[in-house]
Each structure stands twice: as C-alpha cells, then as structure tokens.
C-alpha atoms as a PDB file:
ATOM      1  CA  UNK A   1     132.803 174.422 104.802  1.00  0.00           C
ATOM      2  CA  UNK A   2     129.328 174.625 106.078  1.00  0.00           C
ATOM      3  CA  UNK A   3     126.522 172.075 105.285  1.00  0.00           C
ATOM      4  CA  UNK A   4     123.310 172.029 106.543  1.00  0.00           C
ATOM      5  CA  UNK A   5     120.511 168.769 106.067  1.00  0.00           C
ATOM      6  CA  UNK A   6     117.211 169.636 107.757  1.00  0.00           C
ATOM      7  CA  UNK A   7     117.998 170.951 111.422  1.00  0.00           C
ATOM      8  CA  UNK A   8     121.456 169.935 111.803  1.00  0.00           C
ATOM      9  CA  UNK A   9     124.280 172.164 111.013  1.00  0.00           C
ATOM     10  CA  UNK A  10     127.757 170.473 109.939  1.00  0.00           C
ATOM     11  CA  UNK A  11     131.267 171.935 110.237  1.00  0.00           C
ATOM     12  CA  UNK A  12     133.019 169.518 107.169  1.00  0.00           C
ATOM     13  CA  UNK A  13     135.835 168.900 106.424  1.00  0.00           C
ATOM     14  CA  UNK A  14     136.940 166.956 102.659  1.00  0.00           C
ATOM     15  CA  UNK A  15     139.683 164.993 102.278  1.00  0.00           C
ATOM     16  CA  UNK A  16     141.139 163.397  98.954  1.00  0.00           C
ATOM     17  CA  UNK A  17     138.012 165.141  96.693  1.00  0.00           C
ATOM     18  CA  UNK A  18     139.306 167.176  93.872  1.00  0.00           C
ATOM     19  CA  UNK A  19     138.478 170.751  93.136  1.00  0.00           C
ATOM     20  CA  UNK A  20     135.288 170.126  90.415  1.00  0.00           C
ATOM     21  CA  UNK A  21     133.704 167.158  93.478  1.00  0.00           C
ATOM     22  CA  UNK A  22     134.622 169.807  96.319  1.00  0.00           C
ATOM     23  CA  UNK A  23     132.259 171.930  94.272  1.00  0.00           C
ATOM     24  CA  UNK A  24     129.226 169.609  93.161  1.00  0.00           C
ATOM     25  CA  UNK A  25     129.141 168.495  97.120  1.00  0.00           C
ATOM     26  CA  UNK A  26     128.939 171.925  98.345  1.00  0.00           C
ATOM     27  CA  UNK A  27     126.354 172.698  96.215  1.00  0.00           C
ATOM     28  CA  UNK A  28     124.064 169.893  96.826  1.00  0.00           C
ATOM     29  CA  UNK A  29     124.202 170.051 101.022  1.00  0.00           C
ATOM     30  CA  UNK A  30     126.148 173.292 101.735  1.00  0.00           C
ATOM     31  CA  UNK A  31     123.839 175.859 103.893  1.00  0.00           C
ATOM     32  CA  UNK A  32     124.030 178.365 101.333  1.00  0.00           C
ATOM     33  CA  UNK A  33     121.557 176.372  99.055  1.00  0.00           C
ATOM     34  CA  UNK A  34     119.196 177.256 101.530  1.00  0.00           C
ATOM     35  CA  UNK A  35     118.491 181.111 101.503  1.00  0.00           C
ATOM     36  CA  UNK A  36     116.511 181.070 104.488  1.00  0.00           C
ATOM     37  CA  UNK A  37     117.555 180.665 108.021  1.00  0.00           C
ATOM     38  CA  UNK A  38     117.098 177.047 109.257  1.00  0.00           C
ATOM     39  CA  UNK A  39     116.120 176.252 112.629  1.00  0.00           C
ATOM     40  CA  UNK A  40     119.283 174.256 113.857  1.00  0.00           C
ATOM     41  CA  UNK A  41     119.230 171.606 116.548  1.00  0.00           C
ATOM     42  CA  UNK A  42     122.496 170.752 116.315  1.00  0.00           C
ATOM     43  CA  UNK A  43     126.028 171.734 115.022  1.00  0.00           C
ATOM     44  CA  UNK A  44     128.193 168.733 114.249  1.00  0.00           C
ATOM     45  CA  UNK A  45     131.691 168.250 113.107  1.00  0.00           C
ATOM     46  CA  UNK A  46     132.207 165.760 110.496  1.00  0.00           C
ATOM     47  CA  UNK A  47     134.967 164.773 108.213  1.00  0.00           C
ATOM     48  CA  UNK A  48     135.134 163.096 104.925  1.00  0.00           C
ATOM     49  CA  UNK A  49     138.225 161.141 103.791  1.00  0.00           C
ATOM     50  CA  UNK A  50     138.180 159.200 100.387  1.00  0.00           C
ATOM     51  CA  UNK A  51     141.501 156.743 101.266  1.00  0.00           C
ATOM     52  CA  UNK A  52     140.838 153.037 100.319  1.00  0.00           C
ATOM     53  CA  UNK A  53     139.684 151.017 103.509  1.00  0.00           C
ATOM     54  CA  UNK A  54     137.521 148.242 104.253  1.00  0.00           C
ATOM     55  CA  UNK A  55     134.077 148.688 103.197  1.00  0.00           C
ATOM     56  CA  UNK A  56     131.305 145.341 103.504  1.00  0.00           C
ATOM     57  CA  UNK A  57     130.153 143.961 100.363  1.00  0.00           C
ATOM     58  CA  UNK A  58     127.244 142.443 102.008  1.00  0.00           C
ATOM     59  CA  UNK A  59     123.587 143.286 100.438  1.00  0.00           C
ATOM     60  CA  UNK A  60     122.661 144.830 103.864  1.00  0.00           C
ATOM     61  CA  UNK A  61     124.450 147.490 106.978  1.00  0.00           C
ATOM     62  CA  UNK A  62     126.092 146.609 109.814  1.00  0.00           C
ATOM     63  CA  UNK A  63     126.594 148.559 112.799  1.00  0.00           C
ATOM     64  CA  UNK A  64     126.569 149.122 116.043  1.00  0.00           C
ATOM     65  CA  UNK A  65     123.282 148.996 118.508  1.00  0.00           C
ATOM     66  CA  UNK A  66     123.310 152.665 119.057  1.00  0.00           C
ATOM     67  CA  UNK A  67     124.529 153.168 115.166  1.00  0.00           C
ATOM     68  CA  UNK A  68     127.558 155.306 116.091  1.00  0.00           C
ATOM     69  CA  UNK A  69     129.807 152.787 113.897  1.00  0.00           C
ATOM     70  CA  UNK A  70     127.949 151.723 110.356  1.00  0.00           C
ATOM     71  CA  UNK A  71     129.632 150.167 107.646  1.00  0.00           C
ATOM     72  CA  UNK A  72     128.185 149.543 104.070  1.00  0.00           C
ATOM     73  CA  UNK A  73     129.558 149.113 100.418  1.00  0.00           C
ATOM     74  CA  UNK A  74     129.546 152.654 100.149  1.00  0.00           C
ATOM     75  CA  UNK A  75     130.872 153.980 103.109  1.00  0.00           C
ATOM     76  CA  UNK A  76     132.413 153.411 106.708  1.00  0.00           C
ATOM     77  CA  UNK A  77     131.041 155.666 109.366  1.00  0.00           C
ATOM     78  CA  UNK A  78     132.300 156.663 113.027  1.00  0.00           C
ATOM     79  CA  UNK A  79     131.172 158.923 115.904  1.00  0.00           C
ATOM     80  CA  UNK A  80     133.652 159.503 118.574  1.00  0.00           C
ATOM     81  CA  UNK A  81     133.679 160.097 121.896  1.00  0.00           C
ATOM     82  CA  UNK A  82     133.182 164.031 121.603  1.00  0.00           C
ATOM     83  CA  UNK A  83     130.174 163.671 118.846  1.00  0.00           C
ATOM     84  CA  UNK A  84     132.467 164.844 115.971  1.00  0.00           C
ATOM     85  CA  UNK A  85     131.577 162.250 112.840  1.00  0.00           C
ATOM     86  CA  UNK A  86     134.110 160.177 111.085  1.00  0.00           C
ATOM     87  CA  UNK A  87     133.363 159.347 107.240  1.00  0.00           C
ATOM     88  CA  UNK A  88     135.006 157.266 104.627  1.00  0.00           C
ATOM     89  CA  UNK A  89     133.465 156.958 101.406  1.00  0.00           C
ATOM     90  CA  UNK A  90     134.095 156.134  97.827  1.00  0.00           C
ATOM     91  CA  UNK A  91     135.281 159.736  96.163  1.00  0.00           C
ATOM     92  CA  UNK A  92     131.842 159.625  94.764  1.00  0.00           C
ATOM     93  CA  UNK A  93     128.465 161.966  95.291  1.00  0.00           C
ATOM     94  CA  UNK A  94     126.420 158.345  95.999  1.00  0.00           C
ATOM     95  CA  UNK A  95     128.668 157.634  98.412  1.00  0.00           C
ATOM     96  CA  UNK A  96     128.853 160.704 100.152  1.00  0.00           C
ATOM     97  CA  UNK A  97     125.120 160.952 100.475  1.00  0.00           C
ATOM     98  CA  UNK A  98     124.610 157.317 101.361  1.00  0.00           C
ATOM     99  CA  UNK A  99     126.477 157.968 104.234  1.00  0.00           C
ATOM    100  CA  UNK A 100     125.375 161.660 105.023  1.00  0.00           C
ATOM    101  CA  UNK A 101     121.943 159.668 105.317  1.00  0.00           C
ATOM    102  CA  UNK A 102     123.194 157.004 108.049  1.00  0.00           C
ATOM    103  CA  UNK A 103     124.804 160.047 110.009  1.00  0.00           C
ATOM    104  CA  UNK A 104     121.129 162.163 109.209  1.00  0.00           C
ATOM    105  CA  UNK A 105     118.968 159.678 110.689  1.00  0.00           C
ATOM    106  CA  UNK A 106     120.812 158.656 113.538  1.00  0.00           C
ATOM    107  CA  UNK A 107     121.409 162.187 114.977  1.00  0.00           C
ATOM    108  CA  UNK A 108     117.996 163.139 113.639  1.00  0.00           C
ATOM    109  CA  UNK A 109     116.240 160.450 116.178  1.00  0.00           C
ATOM    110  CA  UNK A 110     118.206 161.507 118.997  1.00  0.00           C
ATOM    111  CA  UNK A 111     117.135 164.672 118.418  1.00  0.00           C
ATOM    112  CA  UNK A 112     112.996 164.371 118.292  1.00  0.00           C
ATOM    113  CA  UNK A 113     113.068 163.537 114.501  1.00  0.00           C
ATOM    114  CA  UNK A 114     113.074 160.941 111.655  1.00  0.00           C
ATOM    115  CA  UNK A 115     114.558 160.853 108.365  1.00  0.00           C
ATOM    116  CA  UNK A 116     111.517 158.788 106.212  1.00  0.00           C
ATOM    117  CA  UNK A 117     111.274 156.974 102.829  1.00  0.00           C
ATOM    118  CA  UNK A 118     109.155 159.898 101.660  1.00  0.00           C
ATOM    119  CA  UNK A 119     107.997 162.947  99.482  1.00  0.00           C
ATOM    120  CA  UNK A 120     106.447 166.166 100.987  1.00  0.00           C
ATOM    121  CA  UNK A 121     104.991 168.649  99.797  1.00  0.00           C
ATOM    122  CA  UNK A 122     103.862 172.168 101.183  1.00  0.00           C
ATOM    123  CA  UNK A 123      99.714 173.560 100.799  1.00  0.00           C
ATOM    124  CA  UNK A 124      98.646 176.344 102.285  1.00  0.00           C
ATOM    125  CA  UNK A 125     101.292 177.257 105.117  1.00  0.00           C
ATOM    126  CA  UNK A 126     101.666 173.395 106.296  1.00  0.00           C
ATOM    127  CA  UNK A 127     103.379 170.379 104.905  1.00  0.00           C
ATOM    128  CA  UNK A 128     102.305 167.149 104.184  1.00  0.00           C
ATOM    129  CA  UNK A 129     104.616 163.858 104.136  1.00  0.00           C
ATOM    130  CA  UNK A 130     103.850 160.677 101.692  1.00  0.00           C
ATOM    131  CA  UNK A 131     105.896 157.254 102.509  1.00  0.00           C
ATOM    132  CA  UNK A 132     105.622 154.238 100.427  1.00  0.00           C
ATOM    133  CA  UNK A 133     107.856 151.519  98.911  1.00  0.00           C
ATOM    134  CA  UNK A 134     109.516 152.195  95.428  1.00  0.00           C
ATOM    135  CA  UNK A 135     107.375 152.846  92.937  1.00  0.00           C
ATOM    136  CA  UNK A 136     104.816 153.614  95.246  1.00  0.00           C
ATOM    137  CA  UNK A 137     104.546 157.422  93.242  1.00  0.00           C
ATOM    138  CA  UNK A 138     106.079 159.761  95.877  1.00  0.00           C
ATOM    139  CA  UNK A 139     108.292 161.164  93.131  1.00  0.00           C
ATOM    140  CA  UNK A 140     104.937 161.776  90.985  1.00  0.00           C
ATOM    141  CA  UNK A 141     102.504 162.791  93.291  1.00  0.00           C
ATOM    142  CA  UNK A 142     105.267 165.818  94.129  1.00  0.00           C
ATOM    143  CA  UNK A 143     106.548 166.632  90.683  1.00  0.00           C
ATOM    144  CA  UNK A 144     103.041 166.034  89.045  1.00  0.00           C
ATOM    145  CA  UNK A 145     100.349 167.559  92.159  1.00  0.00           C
ATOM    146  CA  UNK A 146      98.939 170.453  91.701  1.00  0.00           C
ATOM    147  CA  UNK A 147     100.122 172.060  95.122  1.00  0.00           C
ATOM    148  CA  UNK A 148     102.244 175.224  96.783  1.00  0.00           C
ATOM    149  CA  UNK A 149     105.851 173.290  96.637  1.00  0.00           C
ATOM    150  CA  UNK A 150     107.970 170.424  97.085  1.00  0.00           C
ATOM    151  CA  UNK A 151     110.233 169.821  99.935  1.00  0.00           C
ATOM    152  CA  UNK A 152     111.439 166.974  98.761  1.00  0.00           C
ATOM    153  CA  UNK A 153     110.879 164.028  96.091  1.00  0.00           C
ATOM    154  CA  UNK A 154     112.368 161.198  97.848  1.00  0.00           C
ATOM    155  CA  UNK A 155     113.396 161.225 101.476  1.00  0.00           C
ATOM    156  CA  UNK A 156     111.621 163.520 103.842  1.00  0.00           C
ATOM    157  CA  UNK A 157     113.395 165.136 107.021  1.00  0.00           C
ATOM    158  CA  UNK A 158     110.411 165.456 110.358  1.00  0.00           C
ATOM    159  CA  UNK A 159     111.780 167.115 113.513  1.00  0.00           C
ATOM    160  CA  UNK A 160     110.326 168.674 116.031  1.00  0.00           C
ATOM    161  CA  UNK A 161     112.032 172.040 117.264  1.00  0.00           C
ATOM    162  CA  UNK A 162     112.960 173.359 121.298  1.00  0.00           C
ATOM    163  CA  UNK A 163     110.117 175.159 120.697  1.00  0.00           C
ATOM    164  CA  UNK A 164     107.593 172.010 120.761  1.00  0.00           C
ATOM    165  CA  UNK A 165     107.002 172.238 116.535  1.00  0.00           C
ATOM    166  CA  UNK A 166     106.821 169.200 114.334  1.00  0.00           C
ATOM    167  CA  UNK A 167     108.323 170.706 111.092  1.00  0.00           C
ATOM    168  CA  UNK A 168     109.306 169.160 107.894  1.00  0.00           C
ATOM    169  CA  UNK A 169     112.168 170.196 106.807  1.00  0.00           C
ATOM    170  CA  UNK A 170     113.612 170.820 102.914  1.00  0.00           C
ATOM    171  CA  UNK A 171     115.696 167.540 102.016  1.00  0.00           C
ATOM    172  CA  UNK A 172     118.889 167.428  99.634  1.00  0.00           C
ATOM    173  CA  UNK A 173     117.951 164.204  99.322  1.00  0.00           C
ATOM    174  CA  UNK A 174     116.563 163.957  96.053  1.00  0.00           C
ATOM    175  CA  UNK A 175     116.018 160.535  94.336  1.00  0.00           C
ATOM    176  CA  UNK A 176     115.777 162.507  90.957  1.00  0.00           C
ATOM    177  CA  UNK A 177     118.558 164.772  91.618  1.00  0.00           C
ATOM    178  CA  UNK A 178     116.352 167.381  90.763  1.00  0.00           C
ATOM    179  CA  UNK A 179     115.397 170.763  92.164  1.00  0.00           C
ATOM    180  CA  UNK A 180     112.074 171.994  90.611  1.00  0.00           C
ATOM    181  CA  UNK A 181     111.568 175.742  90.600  1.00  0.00           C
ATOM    182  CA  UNK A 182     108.585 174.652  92.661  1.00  0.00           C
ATOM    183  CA  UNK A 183     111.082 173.343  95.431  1.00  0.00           C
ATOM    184  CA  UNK A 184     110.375 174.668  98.793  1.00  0.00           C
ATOM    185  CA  UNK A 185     113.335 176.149 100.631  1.00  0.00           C
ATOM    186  CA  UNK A 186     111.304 176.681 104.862  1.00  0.00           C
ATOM    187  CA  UNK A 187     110.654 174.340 106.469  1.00  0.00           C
ATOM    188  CA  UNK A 188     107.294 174.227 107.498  1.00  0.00           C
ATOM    189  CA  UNK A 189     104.928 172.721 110.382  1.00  0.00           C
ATOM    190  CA  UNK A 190     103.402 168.932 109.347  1.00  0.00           C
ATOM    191  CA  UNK A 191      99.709 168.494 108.869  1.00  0.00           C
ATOM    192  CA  UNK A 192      99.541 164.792 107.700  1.00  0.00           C
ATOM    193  CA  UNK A 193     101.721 162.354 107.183  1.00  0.00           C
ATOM    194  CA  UNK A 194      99.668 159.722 104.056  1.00  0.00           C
ATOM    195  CA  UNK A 195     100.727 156.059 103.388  1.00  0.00           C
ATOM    196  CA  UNK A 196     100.629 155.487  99.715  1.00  0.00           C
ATOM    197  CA  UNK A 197      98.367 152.551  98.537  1.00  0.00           C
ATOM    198  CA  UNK A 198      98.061 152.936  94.639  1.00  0.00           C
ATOM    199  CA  UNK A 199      96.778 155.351  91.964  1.00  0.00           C
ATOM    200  CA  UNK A 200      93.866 153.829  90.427  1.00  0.00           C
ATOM    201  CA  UNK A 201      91.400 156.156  91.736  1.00  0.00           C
ATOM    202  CA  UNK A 202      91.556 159.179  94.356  1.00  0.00           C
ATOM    203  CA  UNK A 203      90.547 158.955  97.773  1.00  0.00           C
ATOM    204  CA  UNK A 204      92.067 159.616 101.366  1.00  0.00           C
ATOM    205  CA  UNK A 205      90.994 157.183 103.947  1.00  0.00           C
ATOM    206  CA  UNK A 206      91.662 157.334 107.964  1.00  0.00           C
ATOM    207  CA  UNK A 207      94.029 154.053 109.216  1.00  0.00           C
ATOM    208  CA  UNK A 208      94.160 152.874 112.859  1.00  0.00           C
ATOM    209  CA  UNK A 209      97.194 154.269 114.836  1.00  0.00           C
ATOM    210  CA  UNK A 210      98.641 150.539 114.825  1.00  0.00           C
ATOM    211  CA  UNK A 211      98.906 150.481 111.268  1.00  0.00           C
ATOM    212  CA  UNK A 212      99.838 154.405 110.702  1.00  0.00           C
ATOM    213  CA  UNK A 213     103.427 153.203 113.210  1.00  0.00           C
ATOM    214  CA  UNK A 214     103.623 150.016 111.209  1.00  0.00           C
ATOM    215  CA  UNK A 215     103.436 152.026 107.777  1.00  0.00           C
ATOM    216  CA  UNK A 216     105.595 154.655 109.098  1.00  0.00           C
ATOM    217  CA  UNK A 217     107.895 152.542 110.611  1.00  0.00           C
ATOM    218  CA  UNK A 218     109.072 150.557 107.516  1.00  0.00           C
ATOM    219  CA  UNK A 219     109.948 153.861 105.844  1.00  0.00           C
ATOM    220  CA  UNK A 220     112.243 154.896 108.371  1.00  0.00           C
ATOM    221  CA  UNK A 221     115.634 155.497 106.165  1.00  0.00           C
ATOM    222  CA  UNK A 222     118.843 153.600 106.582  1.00  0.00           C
ATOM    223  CA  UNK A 223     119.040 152.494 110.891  1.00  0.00           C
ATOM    224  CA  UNK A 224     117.831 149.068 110.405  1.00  0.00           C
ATOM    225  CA  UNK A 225     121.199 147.656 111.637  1.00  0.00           C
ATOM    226  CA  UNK A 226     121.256 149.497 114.188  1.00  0.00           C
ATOM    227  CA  UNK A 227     118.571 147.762 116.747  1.00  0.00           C
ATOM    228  CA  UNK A 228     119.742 149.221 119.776  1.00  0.00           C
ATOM    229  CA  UNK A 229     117.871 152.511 118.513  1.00  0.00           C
ATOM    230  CA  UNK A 230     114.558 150.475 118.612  1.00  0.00           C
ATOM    231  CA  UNK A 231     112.875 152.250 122.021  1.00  0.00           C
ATOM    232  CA  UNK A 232     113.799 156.165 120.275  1.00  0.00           C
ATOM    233  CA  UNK A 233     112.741 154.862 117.324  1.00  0.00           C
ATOM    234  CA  UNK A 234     108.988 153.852 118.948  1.00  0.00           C
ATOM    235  CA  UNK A 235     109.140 156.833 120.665  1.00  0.00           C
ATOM    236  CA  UNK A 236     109.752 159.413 117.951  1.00  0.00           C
ATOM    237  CA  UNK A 237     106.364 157.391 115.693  1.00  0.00           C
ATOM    238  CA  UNK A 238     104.527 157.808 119.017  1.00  0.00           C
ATOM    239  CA  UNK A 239     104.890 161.469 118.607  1.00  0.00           C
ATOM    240  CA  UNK A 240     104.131 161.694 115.033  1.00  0.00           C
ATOM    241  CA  UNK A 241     100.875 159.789 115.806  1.00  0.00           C
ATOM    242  CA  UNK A 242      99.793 161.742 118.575  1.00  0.00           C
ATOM    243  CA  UNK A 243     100.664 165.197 116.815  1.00  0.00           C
ATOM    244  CA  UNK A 244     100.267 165.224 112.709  1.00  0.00           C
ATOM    245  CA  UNK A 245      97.299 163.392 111.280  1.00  0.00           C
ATOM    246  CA  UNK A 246      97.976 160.163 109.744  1.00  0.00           C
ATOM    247  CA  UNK A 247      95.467 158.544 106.738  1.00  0.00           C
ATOM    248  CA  UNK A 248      96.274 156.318 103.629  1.00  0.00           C
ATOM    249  CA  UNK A 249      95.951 157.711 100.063  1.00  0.00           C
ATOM    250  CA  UNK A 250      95.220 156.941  96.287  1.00  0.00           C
ATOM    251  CA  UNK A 251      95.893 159.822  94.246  1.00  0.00           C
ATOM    252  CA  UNK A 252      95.242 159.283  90.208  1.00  0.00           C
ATOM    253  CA  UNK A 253      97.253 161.406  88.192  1.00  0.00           C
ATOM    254  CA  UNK A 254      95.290 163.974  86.201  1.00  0.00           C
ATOM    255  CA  UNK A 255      93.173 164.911  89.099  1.00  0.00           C
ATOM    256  CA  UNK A 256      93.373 167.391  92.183  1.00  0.00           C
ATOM    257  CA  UNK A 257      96.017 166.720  95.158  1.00  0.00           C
ATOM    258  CA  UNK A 258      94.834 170.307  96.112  1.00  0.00           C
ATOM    259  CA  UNK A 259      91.169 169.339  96.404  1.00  0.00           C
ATOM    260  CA  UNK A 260      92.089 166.105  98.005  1.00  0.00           C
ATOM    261  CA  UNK A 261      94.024 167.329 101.233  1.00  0.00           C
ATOM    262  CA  UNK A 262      92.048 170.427 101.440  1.00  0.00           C
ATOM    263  CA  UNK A 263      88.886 168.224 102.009  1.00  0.00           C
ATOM    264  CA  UNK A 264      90.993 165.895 103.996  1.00  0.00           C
ATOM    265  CA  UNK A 265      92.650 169.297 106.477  1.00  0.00           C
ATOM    266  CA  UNK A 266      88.818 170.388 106.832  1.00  0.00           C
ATOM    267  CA  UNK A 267      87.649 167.356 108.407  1.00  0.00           C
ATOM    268  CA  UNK A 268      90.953 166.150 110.286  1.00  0.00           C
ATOM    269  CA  UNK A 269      92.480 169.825 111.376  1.00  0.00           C
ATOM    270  CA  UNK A 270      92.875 169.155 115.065  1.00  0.00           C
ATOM    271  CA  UNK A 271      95.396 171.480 115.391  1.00  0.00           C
ATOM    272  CA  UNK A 272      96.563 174.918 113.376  1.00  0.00           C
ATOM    273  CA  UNK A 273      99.549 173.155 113.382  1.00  0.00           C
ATOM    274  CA  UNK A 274     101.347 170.076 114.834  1.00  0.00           C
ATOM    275  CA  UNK A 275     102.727 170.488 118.529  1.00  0.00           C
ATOM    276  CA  UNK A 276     105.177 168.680 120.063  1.00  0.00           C
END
C-alpha cells in the first residue's frame, strides 16, 4: 500500500495487522486521504511487523547518532543499508504512529525539513506554524481561530521543496484524532512560524533570532536521542530563521486570529512567500 506524510512517499508493507487495523491505518496515512497531488521528496520503503521483540521500557529513546536505529516502548526502528525502513511496533495505531514519527523526522531533516511540536493553520494563500509545550493552546488556537484551514492540530510537517519553497505540509498527525471539515489538504508556502506564550490577552510580538532557534528548537518532534543529527538539525532552524518570519504570540479566545496575523503579515511580509 501507499502512504504518504508530508513530502515523503512510502511503499508499506503490514505484517501481523488484521483486516479491520489494515483498514483504520490506511486511512489515517495512506496517500489517498490526500486528494491533491503532494510534492514528494522522497519515496521510501518501509515495513511494519507486529511479532513480540524487545522494546525499552525506559521513560526516554535511544538510538543511534545518526537515528537510523531508535528503540522506544512503543516501537523498534531500523534503516538499512539501501534506505528501506524496518518497523516493529505494538499491533496498535499509537504505536504505529509513534514510530512513523521517529522515521518522519529523521528523513524529514535530511531532506531540508523538520517535523515540529506544532499546529498550523492556512490564511490567505500562506501558512502559519504555532509551537509550544502541552497545553500551550495549539489545539485551540486551530480548532477555535477564525482562519482559512487547519493543517494540522498537533505536529506540523516544514520542508522546503527542489524548487527552493519552504512549505508546510498537511500532517496525519493529529493529537485529537480529528479531521475538521476545515482541515486543509495543500500544502502551502510558510509565512510565520509564532512561539506560544499564553492567552490572557492578544498580541504578536517580534523575538530575537537566538531565542526564535531556541523556541523552535525544543519543539523539534521525537530525535532527541539521536545527537549525532545536531549540525542538520542547526542547519535546517538556520533556514527557517532566515526565510519565514518568526514572532511570539498571545491569542485570547473569543477574539480575531484573522485580524491578528493579517496586521502581523502587513508589517513583517518580506517575502510573497518563503524561499529557500
């Protein structure tokens, strides 16, 4: 079957899922969910196998430097020598997409992109990305804003295309496990990417690049194990800073997202849209 997360295109294989989990897997990451064509940066094999093997019961990853071996309570994941992806999971959707994610972001920074601790959102042709902690109100800034569509509610996928494009992509990975009719299926190019600081008023306010990267950086999904990925890690936030806008926001719910990051875009639009 064919799945598709953000650009990357994956040729998968199940093993050991039954008929009804074959189905509810297909239809949360298979590429027809997405009726439009995707820009794809990569086509990847990867195979899913649900037969009992060592998984780490410790509270955090390990893995290798480069993060082609990860291992978690959820899953065990391998790249081999030819690329193709090697996944053992619980027979469970959570652990499926816990390790989809490890496999996501490490092929995604390789690539020119980053898989962030996020929601987007899409107003007037462009995108933009909020990252905070838990609770921070990603999920209710995109399910409660008064904008043109949500890309995602939980975990945002940024790449940049061959073509020099930062885009955010549509994510099927939802922390609601929800798709809105207002969901957003293109991906489109990234104005701003906001670090969430609270909801007791509404205001947008610019931050210093050092502390955009810092922000950024601890909402990078899932490669902390992996420190060998550090330098294309720094290098991918040193793109986003030169080429999407970066500011810190306090939205209060009741009043106007729209109004907010339109009066934000006409002060900050340095670009029609971000360039790679």
């Amino acid at each position: 079957m064919k799945w598709a997360v953000g650009p990357l295109g994956f040729n998968v294989v199940l093993r050991g899922f039954d008929a009804e989990a074959t189905d509810t897997l297909d239809k949360r990451f298979g590429s027809s969910r997405f009726p439009v064509e995707l820009r794809t940066a990569a086509s990847l094999d990867l195979t899913i196998d649900t037969r009992p093997g060592l998984f780490w019961f410790g509270r955090d990853a390990v893995a290798s430097d480069d993060g082609s071996w990860a291992m978690r309570h959820e899953f065990v994941a391998q790249r081999d020598r030819s690329g193709a992806w090697f996944l053992r999971t619980l027979p469970s959707t959570i652990g499926v997409e816990a390790g989809l994610r490890w496999i996501v972001s490490v092929e995604l920074i390789a690539r020119g992109g980053l898989l962030l601790h996020g929601s987007s959102i899409a107003l007037d042709g462009r995108s933009h990305v909020f990252v905070g902690h838990s609770g921070a109100g990603k999920s209710t800034l995109a399910f409660r804003g008064d904008h043109d569509g949500i890309l995602c509610d939980e975990v945002s996928i940024v790449c940049g295309d061959e073509e020099g494009t930062l885009w955010c992509y549509p994510s099927p990975f939802w922390g609601l496990h929800v798709m809105p009719r207002r969901h957003t299926f293109e991906p489109l190019p990234v104005h701003s990417i906001w670090l969430l600081a609270g909801w007791e008023s509404s205001r947008t306010e610019t931050v210093d690049d050092g502390e955009a990267l810092l922000g950024i950086g601890a909402r990078i999904v899932d490669i902390g194990a992996a420190s060998g990925l550090s330098v294309q890690v720094l290098d991918r936030l040193t793109e986003l800073l030169e080429y999407a806008e970066t500011g810190r926001m306090r939205w209060q719910l009741g009043s106007s997202l729209r109004a907010l990051l339109t009066d934000w875009v006409h002060k900050n639009d340095r670009n029609t849209h971000a360039t790679l």
